[in-house]
Protein backbone atom coordinates (compact mmCIF):
# COMPACT_ATOMS: atom_id res chain seq x y z
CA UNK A 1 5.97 21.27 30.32
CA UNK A 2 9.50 21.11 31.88
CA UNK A 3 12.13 22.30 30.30
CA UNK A 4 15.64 20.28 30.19
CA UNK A 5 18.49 21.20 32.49
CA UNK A 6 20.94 23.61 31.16
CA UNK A 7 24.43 22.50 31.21
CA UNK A 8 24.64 19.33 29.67
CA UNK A 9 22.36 19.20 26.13
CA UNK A 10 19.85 16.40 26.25
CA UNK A 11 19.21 14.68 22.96
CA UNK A 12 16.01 14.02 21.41
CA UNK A 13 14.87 11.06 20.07
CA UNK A 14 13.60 12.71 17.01
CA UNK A 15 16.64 14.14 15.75
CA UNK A 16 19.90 11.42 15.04
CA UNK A 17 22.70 11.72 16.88
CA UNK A 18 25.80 13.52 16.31
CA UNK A 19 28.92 11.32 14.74
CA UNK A 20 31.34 11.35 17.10
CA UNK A 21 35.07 10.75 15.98
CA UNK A 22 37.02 8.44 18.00
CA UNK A 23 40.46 8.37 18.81
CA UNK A 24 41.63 5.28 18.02
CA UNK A 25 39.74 3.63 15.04
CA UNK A 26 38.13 -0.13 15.47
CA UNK A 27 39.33 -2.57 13.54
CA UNK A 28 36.82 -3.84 11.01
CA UNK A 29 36.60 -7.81 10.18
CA UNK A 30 34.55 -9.45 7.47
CA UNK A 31 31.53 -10.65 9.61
CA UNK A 32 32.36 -14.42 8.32
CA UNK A 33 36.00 -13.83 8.19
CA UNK A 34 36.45 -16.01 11.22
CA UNK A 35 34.04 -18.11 10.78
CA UNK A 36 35.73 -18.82 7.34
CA UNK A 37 39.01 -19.29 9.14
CA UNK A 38 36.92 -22.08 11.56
CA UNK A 39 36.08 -23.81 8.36
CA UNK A 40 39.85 -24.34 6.75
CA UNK A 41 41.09 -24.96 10.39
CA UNK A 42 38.81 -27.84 10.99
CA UNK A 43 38.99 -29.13 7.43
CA UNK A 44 42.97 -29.21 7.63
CA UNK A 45 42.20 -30.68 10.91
CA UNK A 46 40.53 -33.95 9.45
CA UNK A 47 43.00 -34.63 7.09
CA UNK A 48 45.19 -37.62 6.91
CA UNK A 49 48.13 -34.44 6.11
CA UNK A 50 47.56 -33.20 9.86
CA UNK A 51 47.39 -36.71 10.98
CA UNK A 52 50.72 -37.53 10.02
CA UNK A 53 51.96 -33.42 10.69
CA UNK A 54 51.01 -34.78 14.43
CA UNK A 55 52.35 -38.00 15.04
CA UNK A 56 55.88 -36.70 13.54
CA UNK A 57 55.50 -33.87 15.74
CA UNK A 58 54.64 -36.14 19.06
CA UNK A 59 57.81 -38.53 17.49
CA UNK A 60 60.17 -36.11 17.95
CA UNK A 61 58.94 -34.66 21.03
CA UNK A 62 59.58 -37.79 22.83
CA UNK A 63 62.27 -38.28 20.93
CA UNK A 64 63.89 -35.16 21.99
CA UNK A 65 63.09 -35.80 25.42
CA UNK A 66 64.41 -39.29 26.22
CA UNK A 67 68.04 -38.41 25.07
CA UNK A 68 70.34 -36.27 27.81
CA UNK A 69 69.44 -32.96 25.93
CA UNK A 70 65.39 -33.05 27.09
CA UNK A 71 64.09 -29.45 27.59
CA UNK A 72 60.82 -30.72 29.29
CA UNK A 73 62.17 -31.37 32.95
CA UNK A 74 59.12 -33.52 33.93
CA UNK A 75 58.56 -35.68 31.76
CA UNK A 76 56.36 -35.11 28.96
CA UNK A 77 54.12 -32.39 31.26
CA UNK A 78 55.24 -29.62 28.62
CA UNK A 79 53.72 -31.70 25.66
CA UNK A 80 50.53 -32.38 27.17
CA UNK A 81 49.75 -29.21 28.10
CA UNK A 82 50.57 -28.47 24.05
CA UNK A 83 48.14 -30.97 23.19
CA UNK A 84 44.98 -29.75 25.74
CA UNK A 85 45.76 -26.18 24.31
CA UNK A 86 45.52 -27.47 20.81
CA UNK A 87 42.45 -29.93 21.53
CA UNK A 88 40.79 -26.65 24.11
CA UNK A 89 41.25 -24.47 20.87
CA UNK A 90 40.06 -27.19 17.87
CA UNK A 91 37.08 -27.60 19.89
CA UNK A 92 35.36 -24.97 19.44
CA UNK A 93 36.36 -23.95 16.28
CA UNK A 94 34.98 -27.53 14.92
CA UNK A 95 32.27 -26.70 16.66
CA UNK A 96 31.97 -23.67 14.88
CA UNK A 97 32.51 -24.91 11.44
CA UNK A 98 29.93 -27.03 12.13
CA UNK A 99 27.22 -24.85 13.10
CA UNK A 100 27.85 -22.77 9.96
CA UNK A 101 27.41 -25.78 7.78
CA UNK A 102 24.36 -26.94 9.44
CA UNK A 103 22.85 -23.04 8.99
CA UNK A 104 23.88 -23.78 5.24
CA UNK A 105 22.30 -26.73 5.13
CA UNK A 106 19.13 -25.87 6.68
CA UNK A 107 18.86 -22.88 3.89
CA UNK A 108 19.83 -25.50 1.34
CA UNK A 109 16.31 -27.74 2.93
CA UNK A 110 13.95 -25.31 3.00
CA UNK A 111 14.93 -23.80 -0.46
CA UNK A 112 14.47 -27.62 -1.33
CA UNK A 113 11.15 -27.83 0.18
CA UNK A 114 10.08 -24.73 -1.63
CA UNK A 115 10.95 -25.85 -4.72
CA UNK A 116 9.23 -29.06 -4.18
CA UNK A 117 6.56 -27.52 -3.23
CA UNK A 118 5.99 -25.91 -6.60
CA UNK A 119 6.86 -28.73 -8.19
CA UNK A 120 3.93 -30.53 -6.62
CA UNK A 121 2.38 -27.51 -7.35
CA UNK A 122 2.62 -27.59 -11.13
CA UNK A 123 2.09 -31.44 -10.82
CA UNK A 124 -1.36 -31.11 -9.60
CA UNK A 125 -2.41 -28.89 -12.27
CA UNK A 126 -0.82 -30.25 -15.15
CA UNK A 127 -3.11 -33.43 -13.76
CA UNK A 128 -6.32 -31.44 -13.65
CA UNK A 129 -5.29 -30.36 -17.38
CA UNK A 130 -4.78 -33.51 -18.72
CA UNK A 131 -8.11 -34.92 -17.20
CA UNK A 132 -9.98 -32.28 -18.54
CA UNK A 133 -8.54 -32.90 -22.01
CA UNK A 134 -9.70 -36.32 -21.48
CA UNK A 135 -13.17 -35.41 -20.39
CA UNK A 136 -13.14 -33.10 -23.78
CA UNK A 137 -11.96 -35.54 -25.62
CA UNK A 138 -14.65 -37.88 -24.60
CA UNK A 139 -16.95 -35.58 -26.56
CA UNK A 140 -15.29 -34.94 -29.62
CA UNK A 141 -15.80 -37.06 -32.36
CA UNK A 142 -12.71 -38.85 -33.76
CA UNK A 143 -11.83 -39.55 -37.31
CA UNK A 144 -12.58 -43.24 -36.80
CA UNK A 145 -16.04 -42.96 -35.22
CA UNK A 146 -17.09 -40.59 -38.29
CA UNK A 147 -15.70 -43.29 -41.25
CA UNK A 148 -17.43 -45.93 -39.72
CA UNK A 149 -20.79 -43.99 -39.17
CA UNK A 150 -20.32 -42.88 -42.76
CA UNK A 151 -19.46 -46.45 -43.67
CA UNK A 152 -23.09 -47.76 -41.74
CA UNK A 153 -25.01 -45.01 -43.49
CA UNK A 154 -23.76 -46.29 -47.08
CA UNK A 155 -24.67 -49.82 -45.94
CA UNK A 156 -28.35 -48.81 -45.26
CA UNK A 157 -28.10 -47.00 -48.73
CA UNK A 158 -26.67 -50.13 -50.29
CA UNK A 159 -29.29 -51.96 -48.85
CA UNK A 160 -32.61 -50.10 -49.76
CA UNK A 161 -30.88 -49.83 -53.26
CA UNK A 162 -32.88 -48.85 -56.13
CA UNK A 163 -36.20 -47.99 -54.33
CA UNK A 164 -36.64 -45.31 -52.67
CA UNK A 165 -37.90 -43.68 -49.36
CA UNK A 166 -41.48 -41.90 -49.74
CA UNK A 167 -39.40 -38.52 -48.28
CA UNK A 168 -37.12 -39.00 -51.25
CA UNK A 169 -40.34 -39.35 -53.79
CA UNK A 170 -42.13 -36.17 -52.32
CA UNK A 171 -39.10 -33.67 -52.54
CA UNK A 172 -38.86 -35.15 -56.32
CA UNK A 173 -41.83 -34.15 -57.01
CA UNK A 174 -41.88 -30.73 -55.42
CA UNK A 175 -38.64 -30.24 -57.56
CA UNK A 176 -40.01 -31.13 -60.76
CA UNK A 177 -40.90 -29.18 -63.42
CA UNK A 178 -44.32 -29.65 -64.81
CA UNK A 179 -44.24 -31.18 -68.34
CA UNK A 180 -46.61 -29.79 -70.58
C-alpha cells in the first residue's frame, strides 16, 4: 500500500474536515428573502398606484425637457434608457414572482389531489357499508312483518274456533290427570 506524500497532509474521506475560519465573513440571506422581495416588487408593479407613480413621472420628464432648462441633451434618449433599465429589471423579477407562485400552487394541487383521494377513499367504503347494511337488513325481520304474521296466525285461530286440532287433543290428554 502507498503511503501519502509528506509535506502537504492529505485528507481522508472518513474523517470530516477541519472548519476553517475565514477572513472576511459571508453575508447570510433568508433563502426566500429575495424571492419575497420579487413578490412585493411585482405586486406594487400591477397596481393602478404605480400606474399613475409612472405616467406623472414620464409627465414631468418631458415636461422638464421641452422648456430651455432640459438636462437630457438628446432628446428624450436619457428617459428611455430609464425605462429599458426599469422594464430589463421588472422582467425578471415578474418572472420570478411568478415561478414561486406557480411552485405554490402546484403544492396547493397535489395536496388537493391527496385529499381527494381519501375522500374518494372513504366514499367507497362508506358505500360498501351501507350496502351491506342493506343486504343485512334484507334478513332481519322488521316489526311490521312480525304483527302481521302474528295477525295471520290469530286469523287461522279465529277461524278453526272452538274445535280443535287432533295435536291439540293428544297433548290434552297426555297432560291429564287420570280421574278415579
Amino acid at each position: 500500500m502507498a503511503e501519502p506524500k509528506r509535506g502537504r497532509a492529505r485528507s481522508r474521506l472518513d474523517t470530516p474536515r477541519e472548519l476553517r475560519r475565514q477572513l472576511v465573513p459571508r453575508p447570510s440571506l433568508q433563502p426566500d428573502a429575495f424571492g419575497v422581495f420579487a413578490e412585493r416588487f411585482a405586486r406594487y408593479m400591477g397596481t393602478a398606484r404605480f400606474l399613475l407613480w409612472m405616467t406623472a413621472f414620464v409627465v414631468i420628464w418631458v415636461i422638464w425637457n421641452i422648456t430651455p432648462g432640459r438636462f437630457d441633451e438628446y432628446p428624450f434618449i436619457f428617459l428611455t434608457l430609464m425605462l429599458s433599465l426599469q422594464a430589463s429589471y421588472a422582467a425578471p423579477l415578474i418572472l420570478l414572482a411568478q415561478n414561486r407562485q406557480e411552485d405554490r400552487d402546484r403544492v396547493i394541487a397535489e395536496q388537493d389531489r391527496r385529499v381527494n383521494a381519501q375522500a374518494q377513499a372513504d366514499m367507497e367504503f362508506l358505500a360498501r357499508e351501507v350496502a351491506s347494511l342493506r343486504m343485512a337488513l334484507g334478513e332481519v325481520a322488521t316489526r311490521d312483518f312480525v304483527r302481521s304474521e302474528l295477525r295471520a296466525l290469530l286469523a287461522d285461530l279465529d277461524e278453526r274456533g272452538p274445535e280443535r286440532g287432533p295435536e291439540r287433543d293428544r297433548a290434552d290428554g297426555e297432560n291429564a290427570e287420570p280421574t278415579t
